[in-house]
C-alpha atoms as a PDB file:
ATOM      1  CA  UNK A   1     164.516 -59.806  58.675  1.00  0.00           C
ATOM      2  CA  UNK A   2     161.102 -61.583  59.112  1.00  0.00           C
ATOM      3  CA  UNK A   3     159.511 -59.619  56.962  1.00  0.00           C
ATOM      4  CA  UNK A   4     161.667 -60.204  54.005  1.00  0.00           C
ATOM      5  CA  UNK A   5     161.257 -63.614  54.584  1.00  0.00           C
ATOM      6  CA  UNK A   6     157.449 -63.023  54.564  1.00  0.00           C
ATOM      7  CA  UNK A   7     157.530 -60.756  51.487  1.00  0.00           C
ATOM      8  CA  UNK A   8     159.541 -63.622  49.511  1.00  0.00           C
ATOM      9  CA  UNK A   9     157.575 -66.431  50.406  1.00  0.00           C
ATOM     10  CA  UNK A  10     154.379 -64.246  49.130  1.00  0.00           C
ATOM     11  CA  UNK A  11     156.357 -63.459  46.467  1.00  0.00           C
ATOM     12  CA  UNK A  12     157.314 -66.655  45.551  1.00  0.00           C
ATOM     13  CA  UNK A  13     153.712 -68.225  46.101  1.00  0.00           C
ATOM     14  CA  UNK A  14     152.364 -65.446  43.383  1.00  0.00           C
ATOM     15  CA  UNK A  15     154.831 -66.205  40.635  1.00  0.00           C
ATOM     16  CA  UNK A  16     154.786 -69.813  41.307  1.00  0.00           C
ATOM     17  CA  UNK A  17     151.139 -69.593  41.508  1.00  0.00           C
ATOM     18  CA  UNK A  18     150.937 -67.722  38.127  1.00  0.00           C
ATOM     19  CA  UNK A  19     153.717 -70.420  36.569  1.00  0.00           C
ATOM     20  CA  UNK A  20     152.016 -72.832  37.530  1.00  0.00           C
ATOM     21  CA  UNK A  21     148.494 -71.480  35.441  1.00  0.00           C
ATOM     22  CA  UNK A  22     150.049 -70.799  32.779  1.00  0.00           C
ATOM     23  CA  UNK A  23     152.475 -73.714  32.165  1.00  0.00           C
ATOM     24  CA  UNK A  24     148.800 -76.008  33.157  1.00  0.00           C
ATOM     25  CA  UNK A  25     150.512 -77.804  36.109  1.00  0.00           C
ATOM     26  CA  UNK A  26     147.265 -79.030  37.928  1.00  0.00           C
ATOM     27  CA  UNK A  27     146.297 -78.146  41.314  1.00  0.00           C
ATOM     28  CA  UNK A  28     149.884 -78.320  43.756  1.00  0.00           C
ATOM     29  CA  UNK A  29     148.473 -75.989  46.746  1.00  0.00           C
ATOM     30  CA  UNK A  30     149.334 -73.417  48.484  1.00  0.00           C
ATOM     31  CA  UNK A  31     153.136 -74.994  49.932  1.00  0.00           C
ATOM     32  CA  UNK A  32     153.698 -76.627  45.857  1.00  0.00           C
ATOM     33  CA  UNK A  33     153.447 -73.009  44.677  1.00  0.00           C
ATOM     34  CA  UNK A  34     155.699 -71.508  47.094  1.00  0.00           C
ATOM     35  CA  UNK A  35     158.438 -74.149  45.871  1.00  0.00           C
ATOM     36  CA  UNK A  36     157.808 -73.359  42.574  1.00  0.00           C
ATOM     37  CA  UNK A  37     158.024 -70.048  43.110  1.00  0.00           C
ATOM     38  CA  UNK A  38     161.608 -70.580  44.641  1.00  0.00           C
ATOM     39  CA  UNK A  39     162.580 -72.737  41.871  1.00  0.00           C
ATOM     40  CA  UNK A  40     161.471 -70.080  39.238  1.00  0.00           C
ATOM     41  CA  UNK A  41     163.194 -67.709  41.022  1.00  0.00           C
ATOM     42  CA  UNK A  42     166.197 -69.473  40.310  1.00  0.00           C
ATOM     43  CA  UNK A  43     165.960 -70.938  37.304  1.00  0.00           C
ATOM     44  CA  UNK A  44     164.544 -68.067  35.490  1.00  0.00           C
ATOM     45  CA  UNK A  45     167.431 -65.104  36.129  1.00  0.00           C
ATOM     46  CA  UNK A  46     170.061 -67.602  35.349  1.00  0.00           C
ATOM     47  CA  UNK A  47     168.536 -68.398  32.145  1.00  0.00           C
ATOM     48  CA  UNK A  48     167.905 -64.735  31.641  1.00  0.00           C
ATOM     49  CA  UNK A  49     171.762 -64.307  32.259  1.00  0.00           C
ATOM     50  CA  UNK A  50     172.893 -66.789  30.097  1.00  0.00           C
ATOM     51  CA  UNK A  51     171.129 -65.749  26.875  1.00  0.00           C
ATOM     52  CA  UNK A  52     172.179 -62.022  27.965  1.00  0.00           C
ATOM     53  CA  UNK A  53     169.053 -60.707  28.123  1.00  0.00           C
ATOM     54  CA  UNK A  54     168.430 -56.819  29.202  1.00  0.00           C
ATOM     55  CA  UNK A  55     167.492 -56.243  32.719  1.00  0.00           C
ATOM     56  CA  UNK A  56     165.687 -53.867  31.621  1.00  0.00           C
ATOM     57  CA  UNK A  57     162.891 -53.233  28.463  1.00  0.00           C
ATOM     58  CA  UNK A  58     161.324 -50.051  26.631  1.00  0.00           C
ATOM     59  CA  UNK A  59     158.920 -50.902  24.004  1.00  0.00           C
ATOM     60  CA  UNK A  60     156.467 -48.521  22.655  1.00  0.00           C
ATOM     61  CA  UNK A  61     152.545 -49.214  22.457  1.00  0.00           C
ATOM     62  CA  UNK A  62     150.303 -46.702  20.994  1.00  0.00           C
ATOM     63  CA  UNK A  63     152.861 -44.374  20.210  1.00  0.00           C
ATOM     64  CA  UNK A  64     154.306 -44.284  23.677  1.00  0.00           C
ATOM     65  CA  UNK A  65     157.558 -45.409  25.148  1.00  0.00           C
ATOM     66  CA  UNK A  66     156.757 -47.836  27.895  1.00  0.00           C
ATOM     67  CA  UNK A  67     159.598 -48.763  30.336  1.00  0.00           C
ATOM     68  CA  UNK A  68     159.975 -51.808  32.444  1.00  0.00           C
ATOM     69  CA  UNK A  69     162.065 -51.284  35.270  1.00  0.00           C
ATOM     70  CA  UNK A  70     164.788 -54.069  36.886  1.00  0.00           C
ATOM     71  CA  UNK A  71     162.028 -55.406  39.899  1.00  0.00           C
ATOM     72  CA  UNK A  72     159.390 -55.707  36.929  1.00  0.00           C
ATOM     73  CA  UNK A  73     161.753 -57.340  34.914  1.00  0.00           C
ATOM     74  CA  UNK A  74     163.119 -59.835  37.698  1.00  0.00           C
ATOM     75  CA  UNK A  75     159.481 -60.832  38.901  1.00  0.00           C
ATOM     76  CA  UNK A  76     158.788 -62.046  34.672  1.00  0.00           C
ATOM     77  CA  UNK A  77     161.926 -63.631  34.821  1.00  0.00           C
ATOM     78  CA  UNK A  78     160.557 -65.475  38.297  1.00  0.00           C
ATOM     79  CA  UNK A  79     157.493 -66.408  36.624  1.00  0.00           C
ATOM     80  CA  UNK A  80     159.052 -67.570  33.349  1.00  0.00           C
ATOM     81  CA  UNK A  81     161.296 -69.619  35.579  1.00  0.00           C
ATOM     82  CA  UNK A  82     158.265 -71.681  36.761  1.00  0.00           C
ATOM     83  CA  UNK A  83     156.987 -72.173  33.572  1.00  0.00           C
ATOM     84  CA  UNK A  84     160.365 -73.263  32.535  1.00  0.00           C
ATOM     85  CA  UNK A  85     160.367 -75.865  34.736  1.00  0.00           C
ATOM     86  CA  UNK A  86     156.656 -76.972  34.930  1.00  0.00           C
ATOM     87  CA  UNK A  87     157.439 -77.384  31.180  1.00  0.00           C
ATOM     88  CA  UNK A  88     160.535 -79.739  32.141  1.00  0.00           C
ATOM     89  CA  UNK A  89     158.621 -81.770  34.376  1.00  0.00           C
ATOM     90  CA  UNK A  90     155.436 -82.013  31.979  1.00  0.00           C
ATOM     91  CA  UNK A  91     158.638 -83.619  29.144  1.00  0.00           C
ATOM     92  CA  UNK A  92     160.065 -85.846  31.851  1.00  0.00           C
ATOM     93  CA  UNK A  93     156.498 -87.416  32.703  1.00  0.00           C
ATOM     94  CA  UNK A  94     156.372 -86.222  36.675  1.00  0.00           C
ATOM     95  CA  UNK A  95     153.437 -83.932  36.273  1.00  0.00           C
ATOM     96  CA  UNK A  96     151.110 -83.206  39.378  1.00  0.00           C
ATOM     97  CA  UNK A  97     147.961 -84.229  37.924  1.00  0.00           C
END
């Protein structure tokens, strides 16, 4: 049990970390991350589920089939979750500057 709670809080620091970079939310540490992280995790599958996106994806690249599996697919959801919402903050005015 306490080290699933480990792996999601590292889990949730690297996708909110990676949110966070690419949605340009400033410097929020190490603790700002891990809630962002959670948030994203959140926020992202539901949106994911409401547009009925695939859990899954193959697309090819240089004439090969590459699949994405569900885990893959659920830790881009994560991260587009944080960028979802550093983008509603940035609209709203409350970015961490």
């Amino acid at each position: 049990m306490m080290m699933y709670i480990i792996h999601s809080i590292i889990v949730a620091l690297i996708c909110g970390a990676i949110g966070a970079k690419i949605a340009g939310a400033g410097r929020a540490g190490c603790l700002g991350f891990i809630v962002l992280g959670i948030i994203g995790s959140l926020l992202g599958p539901f949106v994911a589920n409401a547009f009925h996106f695939p859990a899954t994806a193959t697309f090819t690249l240089f004439e090969k089939d590459i699949f994405i599996n569900a885990v893959v697919m659920r830790l881009i959801w994560n991260i587009m979750g944080a960028i979802i919402f550093v983008a509603i903050l940035n609209f709203l005015g409350l970015r961490n500057k």
